[in-house]
C-alpha atoms as a PDB file:
ATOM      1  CA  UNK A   1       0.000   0.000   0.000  1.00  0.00           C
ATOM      2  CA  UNK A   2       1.678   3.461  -0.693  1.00  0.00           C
ATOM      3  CA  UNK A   3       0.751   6.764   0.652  1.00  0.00           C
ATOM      4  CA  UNK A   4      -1.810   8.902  -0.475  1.00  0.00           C
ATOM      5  CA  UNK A   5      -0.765  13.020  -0.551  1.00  0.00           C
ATOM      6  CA  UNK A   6      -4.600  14.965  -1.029  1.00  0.00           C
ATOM      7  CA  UNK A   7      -3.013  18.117  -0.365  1.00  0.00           C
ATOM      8  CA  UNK A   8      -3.086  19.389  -4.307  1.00  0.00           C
ATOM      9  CA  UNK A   9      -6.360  17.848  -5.215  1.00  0.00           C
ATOM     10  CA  UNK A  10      -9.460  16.155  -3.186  1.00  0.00           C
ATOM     11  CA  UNK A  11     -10.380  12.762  -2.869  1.00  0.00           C
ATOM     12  CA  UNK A  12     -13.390  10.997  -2.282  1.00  0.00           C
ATOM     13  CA  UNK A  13     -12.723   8.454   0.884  1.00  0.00           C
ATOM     14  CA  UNK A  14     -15.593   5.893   1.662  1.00  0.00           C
ATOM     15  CA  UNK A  15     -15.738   2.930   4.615  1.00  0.00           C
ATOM     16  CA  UNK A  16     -18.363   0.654   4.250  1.00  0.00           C
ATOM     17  CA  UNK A  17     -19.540  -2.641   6.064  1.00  0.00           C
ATOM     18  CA  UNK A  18     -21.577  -3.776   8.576  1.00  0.00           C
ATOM     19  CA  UNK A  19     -23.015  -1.565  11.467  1.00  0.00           C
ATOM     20  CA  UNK A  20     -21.319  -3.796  14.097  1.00  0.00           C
ATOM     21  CA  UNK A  21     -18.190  -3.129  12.420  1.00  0.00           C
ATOM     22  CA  UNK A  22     -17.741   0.487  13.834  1.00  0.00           C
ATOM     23  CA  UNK A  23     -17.702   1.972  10.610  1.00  0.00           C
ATOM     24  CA  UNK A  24     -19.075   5.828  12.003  1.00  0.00           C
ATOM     25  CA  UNK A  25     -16.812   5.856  14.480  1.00  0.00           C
ATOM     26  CA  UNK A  26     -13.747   4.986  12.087  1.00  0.00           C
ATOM     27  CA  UNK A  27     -15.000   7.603   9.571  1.00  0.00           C
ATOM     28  CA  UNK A  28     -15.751  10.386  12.565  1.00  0.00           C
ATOM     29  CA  UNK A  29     -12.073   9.884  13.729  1.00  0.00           C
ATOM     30  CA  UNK A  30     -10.579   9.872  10.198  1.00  0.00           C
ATOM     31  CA  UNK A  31     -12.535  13.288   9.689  1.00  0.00           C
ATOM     32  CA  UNK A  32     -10.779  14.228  12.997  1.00  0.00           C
ATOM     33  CA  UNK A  33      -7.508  13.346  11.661  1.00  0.00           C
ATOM     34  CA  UNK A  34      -8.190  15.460   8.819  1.00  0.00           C
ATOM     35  CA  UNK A  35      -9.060  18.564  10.420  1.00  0.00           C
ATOM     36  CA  UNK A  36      -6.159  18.622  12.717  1.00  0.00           C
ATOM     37  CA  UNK A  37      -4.236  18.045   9.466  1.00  0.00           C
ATOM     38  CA  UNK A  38      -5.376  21.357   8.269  1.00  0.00           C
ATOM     39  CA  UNK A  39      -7.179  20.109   5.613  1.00  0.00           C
ATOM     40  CA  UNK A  40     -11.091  20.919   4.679  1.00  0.00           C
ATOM     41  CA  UNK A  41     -13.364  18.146   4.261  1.00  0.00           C
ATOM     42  CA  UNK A  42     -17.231  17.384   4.193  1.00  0.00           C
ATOM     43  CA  UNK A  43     -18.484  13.961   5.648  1.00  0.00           C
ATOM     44  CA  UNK A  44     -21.959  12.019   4.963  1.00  0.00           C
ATOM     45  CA  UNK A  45     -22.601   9.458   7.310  1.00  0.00           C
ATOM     46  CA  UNK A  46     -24.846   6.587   5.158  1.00  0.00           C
ATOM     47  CA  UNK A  47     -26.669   4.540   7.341  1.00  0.00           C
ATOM     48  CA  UNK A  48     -28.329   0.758   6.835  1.00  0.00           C
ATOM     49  CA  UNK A  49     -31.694   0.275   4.860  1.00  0.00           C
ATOM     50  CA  UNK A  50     -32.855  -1.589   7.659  1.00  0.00           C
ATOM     51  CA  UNK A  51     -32.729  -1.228  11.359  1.00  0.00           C
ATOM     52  CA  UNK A  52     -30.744  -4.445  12.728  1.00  0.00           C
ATOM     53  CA  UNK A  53     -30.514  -6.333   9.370  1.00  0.00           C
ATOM     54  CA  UNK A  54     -29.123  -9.310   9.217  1.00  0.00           C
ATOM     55  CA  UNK A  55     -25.084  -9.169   9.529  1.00  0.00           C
ATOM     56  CA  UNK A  56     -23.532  -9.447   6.014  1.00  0.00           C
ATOM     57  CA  UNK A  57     -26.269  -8.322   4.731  1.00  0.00           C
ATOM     58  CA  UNK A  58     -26.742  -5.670   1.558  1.00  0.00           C
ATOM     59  CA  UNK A  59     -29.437  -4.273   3.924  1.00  0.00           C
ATOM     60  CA  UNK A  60     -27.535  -3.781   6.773  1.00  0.00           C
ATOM     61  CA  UNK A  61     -24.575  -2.052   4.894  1.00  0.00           C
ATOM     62  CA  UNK A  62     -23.505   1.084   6.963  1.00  0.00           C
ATOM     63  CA  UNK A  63     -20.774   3.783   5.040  1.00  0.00           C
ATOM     64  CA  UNK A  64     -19.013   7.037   5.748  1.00  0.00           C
ATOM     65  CA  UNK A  65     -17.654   9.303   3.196  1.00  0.00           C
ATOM     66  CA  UNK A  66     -15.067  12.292   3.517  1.00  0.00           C
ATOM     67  CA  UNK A  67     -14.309  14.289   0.520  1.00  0.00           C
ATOM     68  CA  UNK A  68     -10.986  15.813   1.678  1.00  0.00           C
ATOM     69  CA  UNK A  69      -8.327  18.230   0.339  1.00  0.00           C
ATOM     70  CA  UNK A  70      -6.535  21.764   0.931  1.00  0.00           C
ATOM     71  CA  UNK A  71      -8.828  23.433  -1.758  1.00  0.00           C
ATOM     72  CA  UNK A  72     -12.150  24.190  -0.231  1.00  0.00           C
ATOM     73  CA  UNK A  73     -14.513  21.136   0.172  1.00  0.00           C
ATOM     74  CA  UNK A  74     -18.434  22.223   0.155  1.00  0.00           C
ATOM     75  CA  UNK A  75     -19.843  18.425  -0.619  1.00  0.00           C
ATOM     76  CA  UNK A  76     -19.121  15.304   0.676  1.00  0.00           C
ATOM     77  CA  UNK A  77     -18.163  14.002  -3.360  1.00  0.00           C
ATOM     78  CA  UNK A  78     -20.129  11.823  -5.905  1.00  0.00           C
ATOM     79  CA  UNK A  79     -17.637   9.309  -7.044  1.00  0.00           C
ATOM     80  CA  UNK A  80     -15.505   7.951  -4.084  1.00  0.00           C
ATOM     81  CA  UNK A  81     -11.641   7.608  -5.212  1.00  0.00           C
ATOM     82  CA  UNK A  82     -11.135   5.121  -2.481  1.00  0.00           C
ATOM     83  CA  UNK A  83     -13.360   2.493  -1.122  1.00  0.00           C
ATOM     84  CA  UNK A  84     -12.156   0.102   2.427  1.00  0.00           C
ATOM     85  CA  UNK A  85     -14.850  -2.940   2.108  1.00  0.00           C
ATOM     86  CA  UNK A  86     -14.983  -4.882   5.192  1.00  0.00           C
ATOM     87  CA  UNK A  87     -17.306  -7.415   3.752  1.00  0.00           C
ATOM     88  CA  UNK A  88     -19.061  -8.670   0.145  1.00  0.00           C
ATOM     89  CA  UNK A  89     -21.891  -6.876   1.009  1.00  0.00           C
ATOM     90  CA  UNK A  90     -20.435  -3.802   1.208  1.00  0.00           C
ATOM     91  CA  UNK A  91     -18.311  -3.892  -2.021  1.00  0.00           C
ATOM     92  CA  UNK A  92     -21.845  -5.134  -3.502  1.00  0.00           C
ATOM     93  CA  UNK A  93     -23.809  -2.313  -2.539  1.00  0.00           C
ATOM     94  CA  UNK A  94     -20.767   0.865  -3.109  1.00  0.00           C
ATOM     95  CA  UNK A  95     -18.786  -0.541  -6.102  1.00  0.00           C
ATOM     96  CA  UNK A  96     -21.455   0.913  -8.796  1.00  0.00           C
ATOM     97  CA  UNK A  97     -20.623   4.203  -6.768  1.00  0.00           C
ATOM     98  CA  UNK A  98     -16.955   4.228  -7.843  1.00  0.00           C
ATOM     99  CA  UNK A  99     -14.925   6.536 -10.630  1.00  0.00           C
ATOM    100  CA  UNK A 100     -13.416   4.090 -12.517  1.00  0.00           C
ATOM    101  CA  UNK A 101      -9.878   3.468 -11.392  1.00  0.00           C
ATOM    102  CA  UNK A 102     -10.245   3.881  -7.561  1.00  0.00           C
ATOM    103  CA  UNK A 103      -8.933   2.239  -5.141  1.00  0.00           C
ATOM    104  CA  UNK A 104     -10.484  -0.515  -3.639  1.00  0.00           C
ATOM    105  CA  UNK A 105      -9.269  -1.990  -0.073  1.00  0.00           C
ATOM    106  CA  UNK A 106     -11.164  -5.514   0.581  1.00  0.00           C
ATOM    107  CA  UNK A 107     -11.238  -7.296   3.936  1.00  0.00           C
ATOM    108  CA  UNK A 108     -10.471 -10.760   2.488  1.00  0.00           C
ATOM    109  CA  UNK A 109     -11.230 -12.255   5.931  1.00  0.00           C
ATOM    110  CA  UNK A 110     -15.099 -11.707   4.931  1.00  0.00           C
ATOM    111  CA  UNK A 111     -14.886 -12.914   1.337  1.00  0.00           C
ATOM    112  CA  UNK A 112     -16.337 -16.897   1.896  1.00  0.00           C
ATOM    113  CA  UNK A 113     -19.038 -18.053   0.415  1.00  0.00           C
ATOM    114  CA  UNK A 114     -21.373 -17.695   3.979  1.00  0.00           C
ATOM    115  CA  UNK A 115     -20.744 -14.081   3.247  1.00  0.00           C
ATOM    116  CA  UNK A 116     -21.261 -14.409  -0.782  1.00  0.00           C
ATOM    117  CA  UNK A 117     -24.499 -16.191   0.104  1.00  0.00           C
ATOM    118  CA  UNK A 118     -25.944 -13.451   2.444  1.00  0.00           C
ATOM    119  CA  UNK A 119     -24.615 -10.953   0.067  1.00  0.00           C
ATOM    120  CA  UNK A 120     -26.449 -12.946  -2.871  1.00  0.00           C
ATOM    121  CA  UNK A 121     -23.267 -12.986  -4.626  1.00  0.00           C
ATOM    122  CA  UNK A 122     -22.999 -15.968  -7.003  1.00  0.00           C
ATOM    123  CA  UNK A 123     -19.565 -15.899  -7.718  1.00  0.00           C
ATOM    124  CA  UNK A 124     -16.818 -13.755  -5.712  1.00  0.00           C
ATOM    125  CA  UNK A 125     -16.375 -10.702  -7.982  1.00  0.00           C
ATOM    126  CA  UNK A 126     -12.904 -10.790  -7.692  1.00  0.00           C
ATOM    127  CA  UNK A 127     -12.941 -13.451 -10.004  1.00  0.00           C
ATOM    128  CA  UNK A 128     -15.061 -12.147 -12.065  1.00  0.00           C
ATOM    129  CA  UNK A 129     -13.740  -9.386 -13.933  1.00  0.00           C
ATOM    130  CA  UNK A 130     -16.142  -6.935 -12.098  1.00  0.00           C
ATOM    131  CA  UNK A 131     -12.930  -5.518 -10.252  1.00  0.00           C
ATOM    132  CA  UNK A 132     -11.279  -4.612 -13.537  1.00  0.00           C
ATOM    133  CA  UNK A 133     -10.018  -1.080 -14.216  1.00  0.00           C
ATOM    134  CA  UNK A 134      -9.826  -0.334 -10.181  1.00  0.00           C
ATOM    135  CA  UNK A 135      -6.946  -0.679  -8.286  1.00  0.00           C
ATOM    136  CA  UNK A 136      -7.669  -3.583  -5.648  1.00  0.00           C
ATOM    137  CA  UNK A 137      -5.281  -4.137  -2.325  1.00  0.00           C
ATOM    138  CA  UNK A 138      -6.453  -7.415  -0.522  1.00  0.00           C
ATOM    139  CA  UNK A 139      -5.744  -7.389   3.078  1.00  0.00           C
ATOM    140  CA  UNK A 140      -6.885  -9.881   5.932  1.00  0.00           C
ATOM    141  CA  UNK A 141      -7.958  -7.488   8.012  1.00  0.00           C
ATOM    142  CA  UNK A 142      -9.529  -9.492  11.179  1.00  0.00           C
ATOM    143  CA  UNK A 143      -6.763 -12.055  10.745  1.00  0.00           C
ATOM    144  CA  UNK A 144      -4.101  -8.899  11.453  1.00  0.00           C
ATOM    145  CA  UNK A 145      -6.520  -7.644  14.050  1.00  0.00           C
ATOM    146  CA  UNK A 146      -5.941 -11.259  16.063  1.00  0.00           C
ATOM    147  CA  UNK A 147      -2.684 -10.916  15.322  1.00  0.00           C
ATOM    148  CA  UNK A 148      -1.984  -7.577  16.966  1.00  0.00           C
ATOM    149  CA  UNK A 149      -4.071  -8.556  20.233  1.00  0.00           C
ATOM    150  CA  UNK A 150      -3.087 -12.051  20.953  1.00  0.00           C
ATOM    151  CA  UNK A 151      -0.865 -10.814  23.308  1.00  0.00           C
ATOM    152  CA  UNK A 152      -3.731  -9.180  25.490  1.00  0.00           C
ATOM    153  CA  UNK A 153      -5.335 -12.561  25.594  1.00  0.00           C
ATOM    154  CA  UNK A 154      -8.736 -11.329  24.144  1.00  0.00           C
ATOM    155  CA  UNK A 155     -11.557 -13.282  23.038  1.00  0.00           C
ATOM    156  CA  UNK A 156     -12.019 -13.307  19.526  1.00  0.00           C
ATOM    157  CA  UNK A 157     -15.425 -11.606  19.242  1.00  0.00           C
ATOM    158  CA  UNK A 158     -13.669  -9.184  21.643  1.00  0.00           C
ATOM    159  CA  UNK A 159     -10.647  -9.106  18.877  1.00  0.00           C
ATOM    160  CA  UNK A 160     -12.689  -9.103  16.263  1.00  0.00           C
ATOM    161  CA  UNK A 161     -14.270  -5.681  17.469  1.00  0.00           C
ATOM    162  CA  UNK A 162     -11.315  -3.884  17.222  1.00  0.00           C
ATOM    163  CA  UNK A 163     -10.883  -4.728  13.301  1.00  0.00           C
ATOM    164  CA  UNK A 164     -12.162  -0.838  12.507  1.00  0.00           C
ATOM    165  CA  UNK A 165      -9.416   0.375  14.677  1.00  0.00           C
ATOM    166  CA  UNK A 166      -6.533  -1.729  12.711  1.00  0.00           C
ATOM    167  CA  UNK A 167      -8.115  -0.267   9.422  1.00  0.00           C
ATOM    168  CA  UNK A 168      -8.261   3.346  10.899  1.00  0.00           C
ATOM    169  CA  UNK A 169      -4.657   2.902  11.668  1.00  0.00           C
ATOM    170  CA  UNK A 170      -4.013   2.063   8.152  1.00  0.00           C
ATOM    171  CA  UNK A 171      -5.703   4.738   6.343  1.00  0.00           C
ATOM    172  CA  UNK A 172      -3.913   7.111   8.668  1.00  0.00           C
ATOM    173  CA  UNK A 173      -0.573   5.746   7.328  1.00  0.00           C
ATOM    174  CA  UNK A 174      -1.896   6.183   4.178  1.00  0.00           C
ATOM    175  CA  UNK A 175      -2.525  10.071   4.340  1.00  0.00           C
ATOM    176  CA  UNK A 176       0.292  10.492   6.358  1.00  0.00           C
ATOM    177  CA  UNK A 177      -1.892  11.107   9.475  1.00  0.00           C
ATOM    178  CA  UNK A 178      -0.856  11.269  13.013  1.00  0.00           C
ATOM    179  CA  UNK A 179      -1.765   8.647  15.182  1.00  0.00           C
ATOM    180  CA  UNK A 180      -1.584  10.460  18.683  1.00  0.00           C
ATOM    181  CA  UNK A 181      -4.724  12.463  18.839  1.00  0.00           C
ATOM    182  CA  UNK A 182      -6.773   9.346  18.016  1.00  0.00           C
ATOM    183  CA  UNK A 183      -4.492   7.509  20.775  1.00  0.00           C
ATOM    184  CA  UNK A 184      -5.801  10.121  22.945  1.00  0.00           C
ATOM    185  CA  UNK A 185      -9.885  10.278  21.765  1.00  0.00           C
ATOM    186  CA  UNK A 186      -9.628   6.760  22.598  1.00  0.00           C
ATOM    187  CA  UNK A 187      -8.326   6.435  26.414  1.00  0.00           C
ATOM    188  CA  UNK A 188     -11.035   9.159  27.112  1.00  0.00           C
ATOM    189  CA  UNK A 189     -13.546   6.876  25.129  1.00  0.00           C
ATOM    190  CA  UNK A 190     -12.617   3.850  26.784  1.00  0.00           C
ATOM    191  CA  UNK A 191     -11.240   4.857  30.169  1.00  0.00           C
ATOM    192  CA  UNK A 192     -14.082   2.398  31.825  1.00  0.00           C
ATOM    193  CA  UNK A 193     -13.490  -0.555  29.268  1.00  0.00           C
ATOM    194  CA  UNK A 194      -9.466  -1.581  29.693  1.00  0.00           C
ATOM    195  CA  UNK A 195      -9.815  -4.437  28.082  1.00  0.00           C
ATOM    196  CA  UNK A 196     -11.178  -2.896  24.447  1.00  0.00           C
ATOM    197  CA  UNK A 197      -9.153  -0.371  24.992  1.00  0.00           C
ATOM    198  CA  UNK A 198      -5.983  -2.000  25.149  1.00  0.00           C
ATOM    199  CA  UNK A 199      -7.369  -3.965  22.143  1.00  0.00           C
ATOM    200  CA  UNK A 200      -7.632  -0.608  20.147  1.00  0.00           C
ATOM    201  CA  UNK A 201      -4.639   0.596  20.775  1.00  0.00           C
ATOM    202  CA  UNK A 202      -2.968  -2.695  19.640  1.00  0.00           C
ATOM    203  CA  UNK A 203      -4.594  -2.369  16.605  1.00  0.00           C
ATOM    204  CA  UNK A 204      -4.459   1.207  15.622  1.00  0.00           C
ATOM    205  CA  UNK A 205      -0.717   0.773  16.419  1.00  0.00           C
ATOM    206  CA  UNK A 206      -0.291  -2.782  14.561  1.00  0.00           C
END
């Protein structure tokens, strides 16, 4: 994955997956990030069809998009440059959104045919040719997320929560983003919970 510089142009950032996988809270905090960057941004927060669809879902897809830059920003952007898919459902429902060429960052973790089923995906569109002309990273997202908590002894539904935290810390690496004040948002947020917190911390910082 190689850094991303928006400070000459604006791009079009969307996160999309289920609600449970803390999607508004990864996009409020990368807006955050942003504005203590200096740069000007608009954010729309897209929430499920359905009130507690089913997880994996096209229903229950949740999404937050940032249109970013040092130019002025007035809308949140039509075509998103950059799309992080935690799940088939997700890429379902936001790839017909895309400019053709973006970049798309799956969660492989997610992409097994339970998921394609839910999703009503036939055949995994990576294999498909539906993902030509973008630029696709595959990353096992959850299976990092284990990885950078195992030493905290977690559960792994405990683990698994802190997945949107391991992908916030990579789209901060991305822009070039600082880590600290979201290290900080997140003691305050989780002073009472030590256990997530420590979690989130491990994976923002994997």
């Amino acid at each position: 994955m190689g850094k991303i510089t928006p400070e000459s142009q604006s791009i079009v950032v969307r996160f999309a997956g289920d609600s449970g996988d803390g999607v508004q809270l990864l996009g409020a905090q990368f807006a955050e990030s942003s504005a203590l960057a200096g740069a000007d941004f608009s954010t729309f927060p897209d929430f499920p069809a359905e009130i507690r669809a089913p997880v994996g879902t096209t229903f229950g897809v949740s999404a937050f998009q940032i249109n970013l830059g040092a130019r002025r920003i007035s809308t949140a952007g039509d075509e998103p440059d950059v799309l992080i898919a935690f799940n088939p459902a997700a890429l379902k429902v936001n790839l017909p959104l895309l400019r053709k060429g973006a970049l798309i960052i799956l969660n492989t973790d997610a992409f097994t045919a339970r998921n394609f089923s839910k999703a009503h995906i036939e055949t995994d569109p990576r294999e498909t040719g539906e993902l030509d002309g973008y630029q696709v990273i595959e990353i096992d997202m959850s299976t990092q997320t284990l990885e950078a908590v195992k030493p905290l002894g977690l559960s792994k539904s405990d683990a698994e929560q802190s997945k949107n935290f391991w992908a916030l810390g990579a789209v901060l690496w991305m822009f070039g983003r600082s880590r600290t004040p979201i290290e900080e948002w997140t003691r305050k947020k989780f002073a009472k919970k030590p256990q997530i917190l420590d979690g989130n911390l491990a994976a923002l910082n994997a």
